[in-house]
Protein backbone atom coordinates (compact mmCIF):
# COMPACT_ATOMS: atom_id res chain seq x y z
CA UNK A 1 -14.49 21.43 -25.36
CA UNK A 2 -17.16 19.44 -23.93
CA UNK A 3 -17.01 17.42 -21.10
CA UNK A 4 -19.17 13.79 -22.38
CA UNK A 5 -19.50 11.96 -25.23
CA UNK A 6 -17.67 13.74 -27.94
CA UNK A 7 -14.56 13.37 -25.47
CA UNK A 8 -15.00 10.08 -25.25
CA UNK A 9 -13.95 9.54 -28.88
CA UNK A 10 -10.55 10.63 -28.44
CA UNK A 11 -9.95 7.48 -25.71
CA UNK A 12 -9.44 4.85 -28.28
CA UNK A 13 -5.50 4.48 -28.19
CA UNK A 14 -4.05 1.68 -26.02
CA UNK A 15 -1.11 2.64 -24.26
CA UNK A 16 -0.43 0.19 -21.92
CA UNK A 17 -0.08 -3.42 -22.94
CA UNK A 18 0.97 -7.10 -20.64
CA UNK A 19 4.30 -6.64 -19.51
CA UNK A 20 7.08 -9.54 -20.07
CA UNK A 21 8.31 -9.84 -16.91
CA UNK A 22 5.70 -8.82 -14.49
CA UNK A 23 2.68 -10.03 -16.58
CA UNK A 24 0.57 -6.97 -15.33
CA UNK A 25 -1.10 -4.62 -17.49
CA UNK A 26 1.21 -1.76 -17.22
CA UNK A 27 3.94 -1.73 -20.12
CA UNK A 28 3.79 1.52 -22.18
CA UNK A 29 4.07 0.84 -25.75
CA UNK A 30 5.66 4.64 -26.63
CA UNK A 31 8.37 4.81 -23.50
CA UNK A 32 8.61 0.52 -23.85
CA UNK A 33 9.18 0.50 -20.06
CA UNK A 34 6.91 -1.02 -17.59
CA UNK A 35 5.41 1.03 -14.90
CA UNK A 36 5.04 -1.53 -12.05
CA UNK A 37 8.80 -3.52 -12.33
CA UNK A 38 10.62 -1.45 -14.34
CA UNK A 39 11.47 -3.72 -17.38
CA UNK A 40 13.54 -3.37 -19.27
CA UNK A 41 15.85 -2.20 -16.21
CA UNK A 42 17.76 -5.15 -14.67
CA UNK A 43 16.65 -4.67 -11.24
CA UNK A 44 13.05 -5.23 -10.35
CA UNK A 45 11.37 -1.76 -9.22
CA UNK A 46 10.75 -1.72 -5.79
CA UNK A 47 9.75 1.33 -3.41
CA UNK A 48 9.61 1.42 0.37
CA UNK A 49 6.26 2.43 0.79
CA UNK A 50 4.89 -0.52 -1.10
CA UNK A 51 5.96 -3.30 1.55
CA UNK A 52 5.09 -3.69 4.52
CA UNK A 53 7.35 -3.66 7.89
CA UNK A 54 8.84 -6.84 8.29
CA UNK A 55 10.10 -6.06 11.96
CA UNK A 56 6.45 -6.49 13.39
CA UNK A 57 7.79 -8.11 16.72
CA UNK A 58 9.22 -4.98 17.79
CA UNK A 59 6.11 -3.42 17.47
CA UNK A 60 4.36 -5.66 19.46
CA UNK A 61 6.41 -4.53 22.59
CA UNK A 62 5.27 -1.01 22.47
CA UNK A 63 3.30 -0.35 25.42
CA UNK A 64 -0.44 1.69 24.87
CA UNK A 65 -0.26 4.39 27.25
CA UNK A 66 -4.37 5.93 26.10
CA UNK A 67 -5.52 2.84 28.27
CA UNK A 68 -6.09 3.00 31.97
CA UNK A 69 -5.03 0.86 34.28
CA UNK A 70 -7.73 -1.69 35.75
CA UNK A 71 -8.07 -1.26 39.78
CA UNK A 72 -9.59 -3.62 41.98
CA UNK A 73 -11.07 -3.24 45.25
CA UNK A 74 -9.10 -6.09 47.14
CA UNK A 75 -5.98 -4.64 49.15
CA UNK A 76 -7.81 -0.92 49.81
CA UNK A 77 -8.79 0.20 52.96
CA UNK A 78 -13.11 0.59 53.52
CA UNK A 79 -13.22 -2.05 51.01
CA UNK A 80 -16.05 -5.00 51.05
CA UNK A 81 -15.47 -8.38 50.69
């Protein structure tokens, strides 16, 4: 089987359509579910790794230990002024 045009003949079949609910491009005709929310389930599909952390003021607090410390030359002995 070839890898260009004549395999391009066999992509003619649709089989995703608009969903209902959702309104994105990503109902399957054949299994009539959607791929992105799940109709016709009751519950919306939702996964973990799709949203973001919500808790970002924890994250905030978390101290970056690959930067150094910034010295000055005021307090140290043989310093100038």
């Amino acid at each position: 089987m070839a890898k260009g045009t004549p395999s391009f003949g066999k992509h003619q079949t649709i089989s995703h359509i608009n969903c209902k609910r959702c309104g994105r491009h990503s109902y399957h005709i054949k299994m009539q579910k959607c791929s992105a929310c799940g109709y016709p389930r009751a519950k919306i599909r939702q996964e973990a790794w799709r949203r973001k952390l919500t808790n970002r003021s924890a994250r905030k607090a978390v101290k970056v230990l690959h930067m150094k410390q910034k010295t000055t030359r005021r307090g140290r002995p043989g310093s100038y002024r």
